[in-house]
C-alpha atoms as a PDB file:
ATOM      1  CA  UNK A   1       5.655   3.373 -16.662  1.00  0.00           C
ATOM      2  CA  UNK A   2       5.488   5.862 -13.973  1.00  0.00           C
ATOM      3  CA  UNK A   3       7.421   5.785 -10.483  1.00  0.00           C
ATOM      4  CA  UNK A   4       5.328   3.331  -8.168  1.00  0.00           C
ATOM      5  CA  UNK A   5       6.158   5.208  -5.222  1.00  0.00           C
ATOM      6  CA  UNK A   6       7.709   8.576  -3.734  1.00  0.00           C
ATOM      7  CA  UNK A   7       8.908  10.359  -0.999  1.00  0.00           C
ATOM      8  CA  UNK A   8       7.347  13.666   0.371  1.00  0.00           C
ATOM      9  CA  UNK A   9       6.724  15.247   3.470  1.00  0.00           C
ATOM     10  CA  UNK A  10       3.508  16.477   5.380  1.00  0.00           C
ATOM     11  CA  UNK A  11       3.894  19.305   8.485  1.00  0.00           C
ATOM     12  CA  UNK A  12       7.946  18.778   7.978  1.00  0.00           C
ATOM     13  CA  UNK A  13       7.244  14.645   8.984  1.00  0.00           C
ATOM     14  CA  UNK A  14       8.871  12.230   6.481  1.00  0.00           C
ATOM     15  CA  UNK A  15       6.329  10.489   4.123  1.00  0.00           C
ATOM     16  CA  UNK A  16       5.727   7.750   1.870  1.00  0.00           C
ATOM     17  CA  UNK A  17       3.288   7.382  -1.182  1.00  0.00           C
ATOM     18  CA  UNK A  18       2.549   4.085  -3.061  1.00  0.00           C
ATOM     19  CA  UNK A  19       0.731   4.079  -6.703  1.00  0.00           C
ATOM     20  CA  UNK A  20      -2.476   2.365  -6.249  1.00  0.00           C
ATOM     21  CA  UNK A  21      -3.940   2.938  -9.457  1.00  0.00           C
ATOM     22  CA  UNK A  22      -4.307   5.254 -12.837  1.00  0.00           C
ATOM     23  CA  UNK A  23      -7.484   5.990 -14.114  1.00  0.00           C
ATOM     24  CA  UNK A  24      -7.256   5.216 -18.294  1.00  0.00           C
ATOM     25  CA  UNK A  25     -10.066   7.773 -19.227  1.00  0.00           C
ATOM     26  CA  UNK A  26      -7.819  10.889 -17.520  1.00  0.00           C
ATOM     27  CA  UNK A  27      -4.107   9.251 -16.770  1.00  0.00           C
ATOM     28  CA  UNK A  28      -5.038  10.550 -13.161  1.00  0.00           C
ATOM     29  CA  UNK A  29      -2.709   8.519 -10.299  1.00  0.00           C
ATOM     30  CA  UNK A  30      -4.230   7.674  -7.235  1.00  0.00           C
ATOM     31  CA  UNK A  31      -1.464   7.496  -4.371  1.00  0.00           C
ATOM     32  CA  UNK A  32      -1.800   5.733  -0.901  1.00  0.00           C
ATOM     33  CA  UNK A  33       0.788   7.905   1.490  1.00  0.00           C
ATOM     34  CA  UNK A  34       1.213   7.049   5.189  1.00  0.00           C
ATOM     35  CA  UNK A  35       4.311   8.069   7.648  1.00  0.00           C
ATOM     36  CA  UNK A  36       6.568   7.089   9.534  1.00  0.00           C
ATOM     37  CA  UNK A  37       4.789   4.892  12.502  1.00  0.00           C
ATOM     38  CA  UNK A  38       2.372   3.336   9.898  1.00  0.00           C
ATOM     39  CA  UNK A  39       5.383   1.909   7.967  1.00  0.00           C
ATOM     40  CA  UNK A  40       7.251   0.535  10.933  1.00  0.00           C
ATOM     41  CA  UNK A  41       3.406  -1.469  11.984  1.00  0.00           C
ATOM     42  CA  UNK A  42       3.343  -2.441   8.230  1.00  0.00           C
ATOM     43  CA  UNK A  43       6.971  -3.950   8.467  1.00  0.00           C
ATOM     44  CA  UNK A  44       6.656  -5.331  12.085  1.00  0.00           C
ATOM     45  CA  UNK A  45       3.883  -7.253  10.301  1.00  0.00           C
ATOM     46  CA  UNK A  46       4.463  -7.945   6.902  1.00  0.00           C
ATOM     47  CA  UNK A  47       4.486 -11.579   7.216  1.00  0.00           C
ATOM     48  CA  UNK A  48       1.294 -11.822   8.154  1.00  0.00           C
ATOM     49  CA  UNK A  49       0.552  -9.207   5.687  1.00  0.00           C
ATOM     50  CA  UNK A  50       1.642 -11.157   2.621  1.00  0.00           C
ATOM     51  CA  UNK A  51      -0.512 -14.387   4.058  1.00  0.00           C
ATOM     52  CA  UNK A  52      -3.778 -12.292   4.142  1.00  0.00           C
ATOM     53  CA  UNK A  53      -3.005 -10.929   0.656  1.00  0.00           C
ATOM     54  CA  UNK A  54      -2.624 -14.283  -0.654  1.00  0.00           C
ATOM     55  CA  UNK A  55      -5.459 -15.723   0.614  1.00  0.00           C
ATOM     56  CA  UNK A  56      -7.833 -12.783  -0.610  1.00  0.00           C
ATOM     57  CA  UNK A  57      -6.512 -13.101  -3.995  1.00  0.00           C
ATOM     58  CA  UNK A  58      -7.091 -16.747  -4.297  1.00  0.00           C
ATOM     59  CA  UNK A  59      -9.533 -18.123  -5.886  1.00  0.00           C
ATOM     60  CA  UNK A  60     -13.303 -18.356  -3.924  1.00  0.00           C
ATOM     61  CA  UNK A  61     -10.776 -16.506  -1.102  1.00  0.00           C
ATOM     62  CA  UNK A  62     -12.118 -16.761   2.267  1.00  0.00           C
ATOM     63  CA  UNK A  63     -11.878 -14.980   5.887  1.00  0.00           C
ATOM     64  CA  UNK A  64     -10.500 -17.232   8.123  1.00  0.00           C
ATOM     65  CA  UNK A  65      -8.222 -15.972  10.730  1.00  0.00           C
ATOM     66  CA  UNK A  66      -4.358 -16.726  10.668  1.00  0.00           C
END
């Protein structure tokens, strides 16, 4: 099993890739990478975060606000 994440950097700013995915037919990864600001919004808000994941893997998921 490959890594599920890395660090890098982009124009000498810190950054941080996620595996999303491999593609079976040419073991190519697809990576989601975001910096430094984007991380600290997805931790100030990672409650909420889980909640709306939750809900949109449930079954017959719906929309509905917090």
């Amino acid at each position: 099993m490959p890594e599920t994440f890395k660090e890098s950097t982009f124009k000498g700013n810190p950054t941080f890739s996620v595996l999303t995915g491999i593609n079976k037919a040419t073991d190519e990864e697809y990576w989601f990478s975001f910096g430094l600001k984007k991380a600290q919004a997805i931790l100030e808000n990672i409650d909420a975060l889980r909640k709306w994941v939750d809900r949109q893997e449930a079954p017959h998921g719906h929309n509905d606000k917090f």
